[in-house]
PDB file of N, CA and C in Angstrom:
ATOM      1  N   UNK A   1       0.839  -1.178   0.000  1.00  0.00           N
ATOM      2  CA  UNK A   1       0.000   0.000   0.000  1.00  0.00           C
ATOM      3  C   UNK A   1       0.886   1.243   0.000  1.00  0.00           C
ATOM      4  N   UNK A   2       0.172   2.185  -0.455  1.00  0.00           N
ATOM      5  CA  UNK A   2       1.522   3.661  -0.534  1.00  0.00           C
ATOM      6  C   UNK A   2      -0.069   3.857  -0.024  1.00  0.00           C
ATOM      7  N   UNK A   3       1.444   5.155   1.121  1.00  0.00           N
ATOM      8  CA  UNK A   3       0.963   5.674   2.406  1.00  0.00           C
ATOM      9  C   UNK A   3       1.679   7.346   2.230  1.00  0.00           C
ATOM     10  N   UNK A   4       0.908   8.456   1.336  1.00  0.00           N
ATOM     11  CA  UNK A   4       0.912   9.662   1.520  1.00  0.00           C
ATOM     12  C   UNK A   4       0.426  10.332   2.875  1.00  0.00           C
ATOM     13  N   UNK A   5       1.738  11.167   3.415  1.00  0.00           N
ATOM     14  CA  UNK A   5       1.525  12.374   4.827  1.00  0.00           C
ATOM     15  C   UNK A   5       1.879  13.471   3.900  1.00  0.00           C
ATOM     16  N   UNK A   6       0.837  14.192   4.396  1.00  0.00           N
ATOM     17  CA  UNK A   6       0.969  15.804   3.969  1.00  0.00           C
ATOM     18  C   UNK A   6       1.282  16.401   5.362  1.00  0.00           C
ATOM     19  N   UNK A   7       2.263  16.532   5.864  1.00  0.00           N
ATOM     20  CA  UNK A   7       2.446  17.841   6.245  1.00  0.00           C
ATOM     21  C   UNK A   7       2.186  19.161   6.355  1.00  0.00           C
ATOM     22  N   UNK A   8       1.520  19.811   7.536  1.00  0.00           N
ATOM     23  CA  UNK A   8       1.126  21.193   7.455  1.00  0.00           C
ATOM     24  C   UNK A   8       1.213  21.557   8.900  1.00  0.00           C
ATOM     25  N   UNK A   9       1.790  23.334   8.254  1.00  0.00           N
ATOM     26  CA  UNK A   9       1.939  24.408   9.097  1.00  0.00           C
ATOM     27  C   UNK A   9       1.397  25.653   9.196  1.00  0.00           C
ATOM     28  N   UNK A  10       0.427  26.069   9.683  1.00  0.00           N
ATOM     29  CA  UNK A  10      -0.220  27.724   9.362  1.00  0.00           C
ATOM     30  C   UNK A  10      -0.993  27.373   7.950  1.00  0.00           C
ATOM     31  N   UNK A  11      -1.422  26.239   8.116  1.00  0.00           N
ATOM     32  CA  UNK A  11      -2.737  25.792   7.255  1.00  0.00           C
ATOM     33  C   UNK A  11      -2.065  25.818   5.470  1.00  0.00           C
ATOM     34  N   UNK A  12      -0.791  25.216   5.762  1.00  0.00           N
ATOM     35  CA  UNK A  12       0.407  25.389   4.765  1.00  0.00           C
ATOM     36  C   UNK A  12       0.729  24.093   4.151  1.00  0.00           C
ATOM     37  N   UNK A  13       0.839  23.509   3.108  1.00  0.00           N
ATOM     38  CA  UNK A  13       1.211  22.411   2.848  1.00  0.00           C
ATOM     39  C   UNK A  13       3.148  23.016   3.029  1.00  0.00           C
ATOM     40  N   UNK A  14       4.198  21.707   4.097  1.00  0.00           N
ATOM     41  CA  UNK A  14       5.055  22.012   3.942  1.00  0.00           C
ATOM     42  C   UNK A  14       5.991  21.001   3.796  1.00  0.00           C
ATOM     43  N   UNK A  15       5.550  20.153   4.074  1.00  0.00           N
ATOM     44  CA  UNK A  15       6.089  18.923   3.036  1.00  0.00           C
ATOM     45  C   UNK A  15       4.940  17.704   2.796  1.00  0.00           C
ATOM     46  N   UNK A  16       5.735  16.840   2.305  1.00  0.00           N
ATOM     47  CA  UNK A  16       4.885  15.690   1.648  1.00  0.00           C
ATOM     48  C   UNK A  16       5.598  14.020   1.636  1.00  0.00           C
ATOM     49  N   UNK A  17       5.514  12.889   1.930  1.00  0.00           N
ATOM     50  CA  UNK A  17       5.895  11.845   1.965  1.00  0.00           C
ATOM     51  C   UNK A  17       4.920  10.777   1.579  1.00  0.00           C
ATOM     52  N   UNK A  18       5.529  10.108   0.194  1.00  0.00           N
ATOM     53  CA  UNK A  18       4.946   8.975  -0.007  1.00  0.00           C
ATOM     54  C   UNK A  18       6.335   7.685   0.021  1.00  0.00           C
ATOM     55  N   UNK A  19       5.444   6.923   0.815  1.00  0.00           N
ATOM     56  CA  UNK A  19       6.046   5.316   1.033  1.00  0.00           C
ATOM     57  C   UNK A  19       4.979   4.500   0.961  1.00  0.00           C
ATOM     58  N   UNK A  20       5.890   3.088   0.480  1.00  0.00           N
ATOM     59  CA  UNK A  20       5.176   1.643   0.083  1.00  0.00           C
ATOM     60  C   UNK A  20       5.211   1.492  -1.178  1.00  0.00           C
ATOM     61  N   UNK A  21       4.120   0.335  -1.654  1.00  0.00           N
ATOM     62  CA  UNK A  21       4.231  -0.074  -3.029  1.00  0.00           C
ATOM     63  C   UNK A  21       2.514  -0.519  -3.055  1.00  0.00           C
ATOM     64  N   UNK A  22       2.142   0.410  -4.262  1.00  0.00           N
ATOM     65  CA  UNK A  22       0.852  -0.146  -4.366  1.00  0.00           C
ATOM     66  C   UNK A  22       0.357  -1.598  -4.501  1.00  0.00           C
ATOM     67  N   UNK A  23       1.493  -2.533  -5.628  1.00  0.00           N
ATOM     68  CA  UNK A  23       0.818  -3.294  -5.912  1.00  0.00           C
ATOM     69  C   UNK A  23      -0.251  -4.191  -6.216  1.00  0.00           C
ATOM     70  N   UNK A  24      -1.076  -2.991  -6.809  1.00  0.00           N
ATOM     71  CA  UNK A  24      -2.439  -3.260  -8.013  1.00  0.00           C
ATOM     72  C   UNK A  24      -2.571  -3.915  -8.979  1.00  0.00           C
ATOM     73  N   UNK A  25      -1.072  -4.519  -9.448  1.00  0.00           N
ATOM     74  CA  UNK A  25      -0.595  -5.181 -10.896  1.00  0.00           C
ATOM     75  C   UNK A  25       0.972  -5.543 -10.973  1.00  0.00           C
ATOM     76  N   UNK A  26       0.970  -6.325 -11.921  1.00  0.00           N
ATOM     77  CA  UNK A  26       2.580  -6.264 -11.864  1.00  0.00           C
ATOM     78  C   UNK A  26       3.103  -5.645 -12.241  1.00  0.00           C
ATOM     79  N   UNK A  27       4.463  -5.821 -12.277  1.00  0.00           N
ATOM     80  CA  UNK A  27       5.539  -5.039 -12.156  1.00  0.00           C
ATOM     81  C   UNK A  27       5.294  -4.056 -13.664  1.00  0.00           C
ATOM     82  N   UNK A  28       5.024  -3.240 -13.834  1.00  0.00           N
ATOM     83  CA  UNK A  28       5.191  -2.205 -15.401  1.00  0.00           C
ATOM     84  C   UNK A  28       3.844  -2.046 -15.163  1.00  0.00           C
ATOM     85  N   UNK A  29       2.559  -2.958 -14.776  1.00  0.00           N
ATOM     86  CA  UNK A  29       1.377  -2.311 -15.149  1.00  0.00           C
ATOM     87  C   UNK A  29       0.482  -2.026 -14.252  1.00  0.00           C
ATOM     88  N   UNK A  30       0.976  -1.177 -13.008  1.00  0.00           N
ATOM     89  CA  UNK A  30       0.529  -1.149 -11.651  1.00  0.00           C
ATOM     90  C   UNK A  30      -0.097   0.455 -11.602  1.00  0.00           C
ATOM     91  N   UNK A  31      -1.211   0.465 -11.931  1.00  0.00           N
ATOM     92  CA  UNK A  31      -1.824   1.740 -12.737  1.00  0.00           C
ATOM     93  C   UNK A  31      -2.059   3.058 -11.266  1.00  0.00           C
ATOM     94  N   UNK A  32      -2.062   1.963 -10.065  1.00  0.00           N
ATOM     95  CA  UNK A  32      -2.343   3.564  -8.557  1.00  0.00           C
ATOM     96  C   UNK A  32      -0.680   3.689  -8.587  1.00  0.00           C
ATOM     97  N   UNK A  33       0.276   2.884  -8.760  1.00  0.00           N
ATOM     98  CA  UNK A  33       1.507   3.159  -8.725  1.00  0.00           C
ATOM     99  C   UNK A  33       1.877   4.091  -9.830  1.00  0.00           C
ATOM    100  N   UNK A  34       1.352   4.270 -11.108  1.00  0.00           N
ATOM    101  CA  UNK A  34       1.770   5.022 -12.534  1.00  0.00           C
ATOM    102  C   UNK A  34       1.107   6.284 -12.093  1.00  0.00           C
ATOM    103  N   UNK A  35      -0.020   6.451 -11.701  1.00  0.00           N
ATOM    104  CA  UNK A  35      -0.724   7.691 -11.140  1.00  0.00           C
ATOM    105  C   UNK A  35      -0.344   8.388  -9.859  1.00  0.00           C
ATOM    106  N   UNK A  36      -0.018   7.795  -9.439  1.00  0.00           N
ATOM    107  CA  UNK A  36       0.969   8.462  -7.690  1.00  0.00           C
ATOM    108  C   UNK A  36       2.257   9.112  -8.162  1.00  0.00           C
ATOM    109  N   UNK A  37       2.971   7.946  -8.991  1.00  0.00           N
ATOM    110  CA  UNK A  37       4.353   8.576  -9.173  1.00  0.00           C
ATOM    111  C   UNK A  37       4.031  10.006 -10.425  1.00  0.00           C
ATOM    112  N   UNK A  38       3.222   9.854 -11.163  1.00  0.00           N
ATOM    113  CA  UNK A  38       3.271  11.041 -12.133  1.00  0.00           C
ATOM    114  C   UNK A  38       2.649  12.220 -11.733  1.00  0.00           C
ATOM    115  N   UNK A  39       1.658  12.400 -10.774  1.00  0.00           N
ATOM    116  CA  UNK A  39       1.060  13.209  -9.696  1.00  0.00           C
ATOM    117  C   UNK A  39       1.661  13.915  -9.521  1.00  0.00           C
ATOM    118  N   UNK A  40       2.901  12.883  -8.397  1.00  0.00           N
ATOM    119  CA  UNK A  40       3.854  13.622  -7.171  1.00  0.00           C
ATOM    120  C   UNK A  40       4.562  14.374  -7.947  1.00  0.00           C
ATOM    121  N   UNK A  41       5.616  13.445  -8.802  1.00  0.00           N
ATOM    122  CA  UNK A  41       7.191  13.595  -9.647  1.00  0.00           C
ATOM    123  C   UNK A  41       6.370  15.097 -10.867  1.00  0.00           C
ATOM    124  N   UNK A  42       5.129  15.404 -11.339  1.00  0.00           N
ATOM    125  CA  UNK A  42       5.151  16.452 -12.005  1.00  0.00           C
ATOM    126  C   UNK A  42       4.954  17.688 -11.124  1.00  0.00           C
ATOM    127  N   UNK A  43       4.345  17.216  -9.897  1.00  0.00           N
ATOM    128  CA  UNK A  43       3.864  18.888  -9.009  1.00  0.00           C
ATOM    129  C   UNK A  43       5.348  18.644  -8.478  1.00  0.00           C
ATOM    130  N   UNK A  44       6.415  18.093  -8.091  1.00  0.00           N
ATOM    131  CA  UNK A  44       7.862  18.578  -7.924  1.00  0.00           C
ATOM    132  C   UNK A  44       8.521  19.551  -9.126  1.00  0.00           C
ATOM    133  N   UNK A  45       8.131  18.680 -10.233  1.00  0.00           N
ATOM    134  CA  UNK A  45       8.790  19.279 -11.623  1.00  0.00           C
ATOM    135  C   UNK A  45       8.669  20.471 -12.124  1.00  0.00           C
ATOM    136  N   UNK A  46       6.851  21.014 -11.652  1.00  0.00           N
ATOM    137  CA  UNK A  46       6.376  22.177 -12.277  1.00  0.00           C
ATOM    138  C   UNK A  46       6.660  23.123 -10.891  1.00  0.00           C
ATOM    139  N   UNK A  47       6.664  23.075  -9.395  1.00  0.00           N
ATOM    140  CA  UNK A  47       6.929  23.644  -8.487  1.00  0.00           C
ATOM    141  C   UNK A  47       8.438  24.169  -8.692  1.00  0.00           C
ATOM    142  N   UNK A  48       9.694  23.373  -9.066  1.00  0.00           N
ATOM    143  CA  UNK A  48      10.602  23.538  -9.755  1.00  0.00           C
ATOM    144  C   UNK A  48      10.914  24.567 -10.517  1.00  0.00           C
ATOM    145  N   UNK A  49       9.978  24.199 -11.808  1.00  0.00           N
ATOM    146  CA  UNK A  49      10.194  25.001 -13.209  1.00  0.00           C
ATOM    147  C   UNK A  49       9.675  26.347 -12.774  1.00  0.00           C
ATOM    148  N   UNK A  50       8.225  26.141 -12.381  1.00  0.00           N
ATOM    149  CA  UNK A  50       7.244  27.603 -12.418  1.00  0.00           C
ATOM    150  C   UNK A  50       7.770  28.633 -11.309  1.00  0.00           C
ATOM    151  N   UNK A  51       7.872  27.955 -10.031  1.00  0.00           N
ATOM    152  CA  UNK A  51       8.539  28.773  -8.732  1.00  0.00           C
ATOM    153  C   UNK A  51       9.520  29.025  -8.561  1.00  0.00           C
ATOM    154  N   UNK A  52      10.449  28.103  -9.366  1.00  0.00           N
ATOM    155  CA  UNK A  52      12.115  28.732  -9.017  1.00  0.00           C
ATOM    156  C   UNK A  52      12.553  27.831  -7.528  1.00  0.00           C
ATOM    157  N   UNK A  53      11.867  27.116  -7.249  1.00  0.00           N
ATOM    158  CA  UNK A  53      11.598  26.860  -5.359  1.00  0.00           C
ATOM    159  C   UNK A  53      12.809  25.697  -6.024  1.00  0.00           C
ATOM    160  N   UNK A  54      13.638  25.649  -4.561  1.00  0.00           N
ATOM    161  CA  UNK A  54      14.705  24.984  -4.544  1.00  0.00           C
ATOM    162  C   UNK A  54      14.511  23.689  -2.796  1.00  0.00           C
ATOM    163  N   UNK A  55      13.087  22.815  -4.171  1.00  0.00           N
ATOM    164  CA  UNK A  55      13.120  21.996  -2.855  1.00  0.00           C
ATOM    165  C   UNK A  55      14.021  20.878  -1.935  1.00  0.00           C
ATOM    166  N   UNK A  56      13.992  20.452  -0.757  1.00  0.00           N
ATOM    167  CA  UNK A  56      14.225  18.987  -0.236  1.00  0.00           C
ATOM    168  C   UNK A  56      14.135  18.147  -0.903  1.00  0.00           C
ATOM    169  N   UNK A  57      14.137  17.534  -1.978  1.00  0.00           N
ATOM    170  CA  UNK A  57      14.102  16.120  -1.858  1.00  0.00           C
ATOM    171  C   UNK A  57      14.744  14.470  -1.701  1.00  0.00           C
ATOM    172  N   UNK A  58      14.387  13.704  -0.661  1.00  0.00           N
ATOM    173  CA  UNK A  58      15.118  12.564  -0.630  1.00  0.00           C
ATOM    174  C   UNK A  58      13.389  11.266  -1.448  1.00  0.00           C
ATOM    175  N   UNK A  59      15.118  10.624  -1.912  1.00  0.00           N
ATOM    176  CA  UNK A  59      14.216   9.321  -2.488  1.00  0.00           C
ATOM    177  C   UNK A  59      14.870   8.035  -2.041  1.00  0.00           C
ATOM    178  N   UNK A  60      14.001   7.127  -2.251  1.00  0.00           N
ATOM    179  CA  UNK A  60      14.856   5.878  -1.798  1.00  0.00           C
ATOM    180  C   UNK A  60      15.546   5.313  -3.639  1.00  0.00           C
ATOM    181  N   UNK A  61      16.228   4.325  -3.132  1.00  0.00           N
ATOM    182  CA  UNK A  61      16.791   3.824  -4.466  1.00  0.00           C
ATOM    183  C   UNK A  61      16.212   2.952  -5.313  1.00  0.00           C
ATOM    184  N   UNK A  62      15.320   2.292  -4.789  1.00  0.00           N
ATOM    185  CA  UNK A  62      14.576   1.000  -5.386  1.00  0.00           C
ATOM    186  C   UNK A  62      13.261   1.670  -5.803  1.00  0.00           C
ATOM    187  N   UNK A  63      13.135   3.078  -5.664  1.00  0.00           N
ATOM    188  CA  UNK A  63      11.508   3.461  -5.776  1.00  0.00           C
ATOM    189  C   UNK A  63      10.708   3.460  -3.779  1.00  0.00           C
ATOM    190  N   UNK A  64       9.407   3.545  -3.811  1.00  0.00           N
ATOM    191  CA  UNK A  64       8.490   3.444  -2.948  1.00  0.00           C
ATOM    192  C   UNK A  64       8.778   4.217  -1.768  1.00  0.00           C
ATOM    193  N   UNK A  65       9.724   5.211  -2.110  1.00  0.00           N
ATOM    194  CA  UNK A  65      10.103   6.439  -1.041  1.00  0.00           C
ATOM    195  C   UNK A  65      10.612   8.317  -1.821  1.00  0.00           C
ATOM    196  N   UNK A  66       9.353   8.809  -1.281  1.00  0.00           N
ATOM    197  CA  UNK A  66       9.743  10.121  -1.752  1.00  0.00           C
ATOM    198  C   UNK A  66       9.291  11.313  -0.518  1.00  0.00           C
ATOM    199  N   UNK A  67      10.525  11.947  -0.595  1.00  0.00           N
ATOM    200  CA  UNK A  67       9.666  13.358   0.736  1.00  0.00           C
ATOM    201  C   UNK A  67      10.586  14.125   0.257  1.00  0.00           C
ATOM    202  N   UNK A  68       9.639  14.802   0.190  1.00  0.00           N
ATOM    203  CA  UNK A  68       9.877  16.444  -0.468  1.00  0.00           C
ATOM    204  C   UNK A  68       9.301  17.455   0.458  1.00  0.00           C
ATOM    205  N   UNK A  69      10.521  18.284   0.931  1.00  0.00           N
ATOM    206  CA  UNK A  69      10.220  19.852   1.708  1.00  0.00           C
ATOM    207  C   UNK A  69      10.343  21.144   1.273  1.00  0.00           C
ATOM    208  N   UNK A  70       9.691  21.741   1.723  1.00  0.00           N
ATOM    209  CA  UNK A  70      10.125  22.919   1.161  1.00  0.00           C
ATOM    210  C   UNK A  70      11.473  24.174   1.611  1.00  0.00           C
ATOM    211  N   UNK A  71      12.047  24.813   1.184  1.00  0.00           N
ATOM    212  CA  UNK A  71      13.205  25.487   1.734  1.00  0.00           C
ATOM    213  C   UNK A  71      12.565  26.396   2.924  1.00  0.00           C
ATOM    214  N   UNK A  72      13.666  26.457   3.942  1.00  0.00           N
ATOM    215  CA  UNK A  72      13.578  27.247   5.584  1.00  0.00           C
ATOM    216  C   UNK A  72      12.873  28.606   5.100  1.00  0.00           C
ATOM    217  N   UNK A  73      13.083  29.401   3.996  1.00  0.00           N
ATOM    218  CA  UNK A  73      13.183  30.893   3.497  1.00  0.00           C
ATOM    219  C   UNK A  73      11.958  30.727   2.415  1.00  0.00           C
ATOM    220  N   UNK A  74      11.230  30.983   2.320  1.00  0.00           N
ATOM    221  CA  UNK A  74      10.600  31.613   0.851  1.00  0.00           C
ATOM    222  C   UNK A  74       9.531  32.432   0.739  1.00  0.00           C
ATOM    223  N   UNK A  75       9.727  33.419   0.067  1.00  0.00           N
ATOM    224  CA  UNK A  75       8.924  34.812  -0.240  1.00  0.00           C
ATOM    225  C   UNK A  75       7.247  34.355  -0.531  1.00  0.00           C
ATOM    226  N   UNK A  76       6.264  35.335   0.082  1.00  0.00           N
ATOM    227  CA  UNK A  76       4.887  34.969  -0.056  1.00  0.00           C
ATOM    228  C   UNK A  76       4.208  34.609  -1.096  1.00  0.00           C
ATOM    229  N   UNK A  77       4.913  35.541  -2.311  1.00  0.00           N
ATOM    230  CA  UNK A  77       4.199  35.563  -4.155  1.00  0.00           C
ATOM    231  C   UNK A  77       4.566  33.877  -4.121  1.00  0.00           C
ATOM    232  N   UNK A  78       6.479  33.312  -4.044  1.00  0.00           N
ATOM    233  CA  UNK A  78       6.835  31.723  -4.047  1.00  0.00           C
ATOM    234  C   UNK A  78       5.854  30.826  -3.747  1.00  0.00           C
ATOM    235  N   UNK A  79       5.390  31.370  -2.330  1.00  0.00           N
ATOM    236  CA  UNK A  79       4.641  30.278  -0.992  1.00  0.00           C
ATOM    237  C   UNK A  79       3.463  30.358  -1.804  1.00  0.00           C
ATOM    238  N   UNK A  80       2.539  31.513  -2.278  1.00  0.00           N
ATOM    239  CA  UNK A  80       1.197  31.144  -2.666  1.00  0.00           C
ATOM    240  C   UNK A  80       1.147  30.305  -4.067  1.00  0.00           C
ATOM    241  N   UNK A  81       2.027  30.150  -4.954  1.00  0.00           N
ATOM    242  CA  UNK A  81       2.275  29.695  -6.047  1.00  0.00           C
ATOM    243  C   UNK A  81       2.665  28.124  -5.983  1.00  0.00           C
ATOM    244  N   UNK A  82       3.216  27.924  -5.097  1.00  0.00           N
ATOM    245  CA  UNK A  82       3.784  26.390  -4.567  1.00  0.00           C
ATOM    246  C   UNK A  82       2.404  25.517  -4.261  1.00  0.00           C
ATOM    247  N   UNK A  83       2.054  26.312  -3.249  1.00  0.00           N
ATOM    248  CA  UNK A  83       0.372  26.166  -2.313  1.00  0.00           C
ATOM    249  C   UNK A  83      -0.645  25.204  -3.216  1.00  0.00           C
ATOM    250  N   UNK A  84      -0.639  26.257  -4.407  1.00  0.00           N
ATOM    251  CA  UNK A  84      -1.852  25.875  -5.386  1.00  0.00           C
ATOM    252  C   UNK A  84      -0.953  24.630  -5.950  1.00  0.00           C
ATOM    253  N   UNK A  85       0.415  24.581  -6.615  1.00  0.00           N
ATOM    254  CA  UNK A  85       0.627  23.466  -7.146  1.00  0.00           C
ATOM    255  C   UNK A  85       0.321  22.588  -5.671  1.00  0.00           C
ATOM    256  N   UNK A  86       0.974  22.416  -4.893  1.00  0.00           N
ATOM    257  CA  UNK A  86       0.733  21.629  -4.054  1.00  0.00           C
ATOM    258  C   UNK A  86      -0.510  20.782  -3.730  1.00  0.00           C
ATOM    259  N   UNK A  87      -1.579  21.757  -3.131  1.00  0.00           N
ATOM    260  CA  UNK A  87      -3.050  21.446  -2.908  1.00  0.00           C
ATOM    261  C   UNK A  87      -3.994  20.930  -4.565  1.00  0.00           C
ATOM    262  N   UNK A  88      -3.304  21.163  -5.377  1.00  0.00           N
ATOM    263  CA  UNK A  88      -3.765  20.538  -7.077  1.00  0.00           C
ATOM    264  C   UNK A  88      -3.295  19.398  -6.779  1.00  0.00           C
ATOM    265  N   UNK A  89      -1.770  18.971  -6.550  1.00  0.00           N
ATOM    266  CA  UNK A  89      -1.459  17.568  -6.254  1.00  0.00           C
ATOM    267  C   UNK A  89      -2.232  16.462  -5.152  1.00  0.00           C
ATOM    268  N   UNK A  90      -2.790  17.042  -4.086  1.00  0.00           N
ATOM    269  CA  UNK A  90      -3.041  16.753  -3.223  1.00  0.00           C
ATOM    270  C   UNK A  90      -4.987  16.474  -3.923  1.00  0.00           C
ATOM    271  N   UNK A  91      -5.368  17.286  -4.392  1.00  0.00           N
ATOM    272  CA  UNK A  91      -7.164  16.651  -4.812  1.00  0.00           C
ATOM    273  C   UNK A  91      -6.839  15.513  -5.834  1.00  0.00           C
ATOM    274  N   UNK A  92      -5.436  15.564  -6.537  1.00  0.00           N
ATOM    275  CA  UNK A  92      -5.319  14.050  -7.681  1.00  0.00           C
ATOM    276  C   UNK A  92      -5.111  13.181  -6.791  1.00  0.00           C
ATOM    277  N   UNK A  93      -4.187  13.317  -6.039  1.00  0.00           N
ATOM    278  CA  UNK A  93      -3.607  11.661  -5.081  1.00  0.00           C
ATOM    279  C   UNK A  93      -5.206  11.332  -4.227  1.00  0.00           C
ATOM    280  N   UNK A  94      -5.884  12.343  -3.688  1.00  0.00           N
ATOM    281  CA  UNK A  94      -7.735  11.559  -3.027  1.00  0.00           C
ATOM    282  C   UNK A  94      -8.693  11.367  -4.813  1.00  0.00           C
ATOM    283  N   UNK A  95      -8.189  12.082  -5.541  1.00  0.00           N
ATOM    284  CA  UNK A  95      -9.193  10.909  -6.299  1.00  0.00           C
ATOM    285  C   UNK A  95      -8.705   9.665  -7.052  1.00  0.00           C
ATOM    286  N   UNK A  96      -7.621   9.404  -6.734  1.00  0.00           N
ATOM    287  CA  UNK A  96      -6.977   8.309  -6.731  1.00  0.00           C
ATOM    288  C   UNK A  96      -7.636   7.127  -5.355  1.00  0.00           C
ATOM    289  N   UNK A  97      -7.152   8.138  -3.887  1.00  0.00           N
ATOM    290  CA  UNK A  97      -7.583   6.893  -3.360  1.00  0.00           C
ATOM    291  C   UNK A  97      -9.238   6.836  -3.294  1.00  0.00           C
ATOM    292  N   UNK A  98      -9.981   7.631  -3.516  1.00  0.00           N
ATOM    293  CA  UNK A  98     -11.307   7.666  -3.662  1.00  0.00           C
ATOM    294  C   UNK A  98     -11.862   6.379  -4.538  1.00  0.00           C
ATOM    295  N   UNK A  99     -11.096   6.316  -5.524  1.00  0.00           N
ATOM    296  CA  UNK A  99     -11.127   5.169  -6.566  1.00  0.00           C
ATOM    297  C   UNK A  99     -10.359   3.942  -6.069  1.00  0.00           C
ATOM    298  N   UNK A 100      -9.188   3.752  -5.497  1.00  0.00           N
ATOM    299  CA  UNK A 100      -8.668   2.879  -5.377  1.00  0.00           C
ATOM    300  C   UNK A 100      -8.240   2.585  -3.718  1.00  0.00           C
ATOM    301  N   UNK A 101      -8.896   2.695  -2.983  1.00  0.00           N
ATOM    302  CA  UNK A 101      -8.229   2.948  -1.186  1.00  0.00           C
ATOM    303  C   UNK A 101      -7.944   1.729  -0.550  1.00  0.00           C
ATOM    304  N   UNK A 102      -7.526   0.346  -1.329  1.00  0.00           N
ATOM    305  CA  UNK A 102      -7.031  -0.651  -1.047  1.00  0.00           C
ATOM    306  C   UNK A 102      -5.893  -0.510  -1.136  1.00  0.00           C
ATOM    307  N   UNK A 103      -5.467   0.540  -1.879  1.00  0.00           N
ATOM    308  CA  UNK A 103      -4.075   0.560  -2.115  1.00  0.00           C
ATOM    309  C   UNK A 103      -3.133   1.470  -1.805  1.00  0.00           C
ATOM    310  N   UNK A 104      -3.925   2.450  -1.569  1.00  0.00           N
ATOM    311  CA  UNK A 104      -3.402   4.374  -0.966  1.00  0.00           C
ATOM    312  C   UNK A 104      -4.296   4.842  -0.099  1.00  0.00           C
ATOM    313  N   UNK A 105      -3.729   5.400   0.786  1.00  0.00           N
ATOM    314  CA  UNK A 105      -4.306   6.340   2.146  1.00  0.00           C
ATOM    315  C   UNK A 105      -3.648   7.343   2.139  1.00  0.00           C
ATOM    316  N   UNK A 106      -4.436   8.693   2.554  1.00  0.00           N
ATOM    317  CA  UNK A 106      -3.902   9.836   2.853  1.00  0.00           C
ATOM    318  C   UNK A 106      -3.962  10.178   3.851  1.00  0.00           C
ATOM    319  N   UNK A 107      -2.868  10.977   4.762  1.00  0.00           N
ATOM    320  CA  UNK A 107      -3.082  11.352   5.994  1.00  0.00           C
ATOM    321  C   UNK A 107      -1.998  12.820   5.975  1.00  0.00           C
ATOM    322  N   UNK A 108      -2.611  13.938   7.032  1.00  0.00           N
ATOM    323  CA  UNK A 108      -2.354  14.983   7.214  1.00  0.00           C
ATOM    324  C   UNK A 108      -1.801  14.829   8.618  1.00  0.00           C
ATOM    325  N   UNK A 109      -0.850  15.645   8.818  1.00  0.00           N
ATOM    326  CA  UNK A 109      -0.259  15.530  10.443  1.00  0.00           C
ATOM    327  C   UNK A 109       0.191  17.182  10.368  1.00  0.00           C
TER     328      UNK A 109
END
């Protein structure tokens, strides 16, 4: 099962961690695993490109580990721009598990 924590501060998304392995299918055609990873890995990519934001991230090596933070410092125009990518990522990964919650859970701390 992949097990997304959102992290929040001052009603802030400020980081994010997904661990586990869906295993919905095998290996290449594991479709909550193809949708989690392209979710996460594009709201990093476009938070990246669009914000300039110079995030945290650690991964594991084999896959089924990603946490991504955001930097100690960043300007409000950055923070509200991140926010929305962020919270966009965050309504795809629940209608994911909305559809599939044998396999993904979300939790906020």
């Amino acid at each position: 099962m992949i097990h997304v924590t959102v992290f929040r501060a001052n009603n802030q998304i400020k980081a994010f961690e997904l661990s586990g392995h869906a295993e919905s299918g095998p290996y290449g055609y594991d479709l909550v695993c193809a949708g989690v990873s392209a979710v996460s890995i594009g709201t990093v990519n476009a938070v990246m490109e669009l914000c300039e934001a110079n995030l945290k991230i650690k991964q594991g090596d084999e896959g089924g580990y990603l946490h991504v933070s955001l930097p100690d410092s960043i300007n409000r125009e950055m923070m509200d721009k991140v926010q929305l990518l962020f919270e966009g990522m965050l309504i795809s990964l629940k209608s994911i598990e909305n559809e599939y919650n044998q396999f993904i859970t979300i939790q906020s701390k």
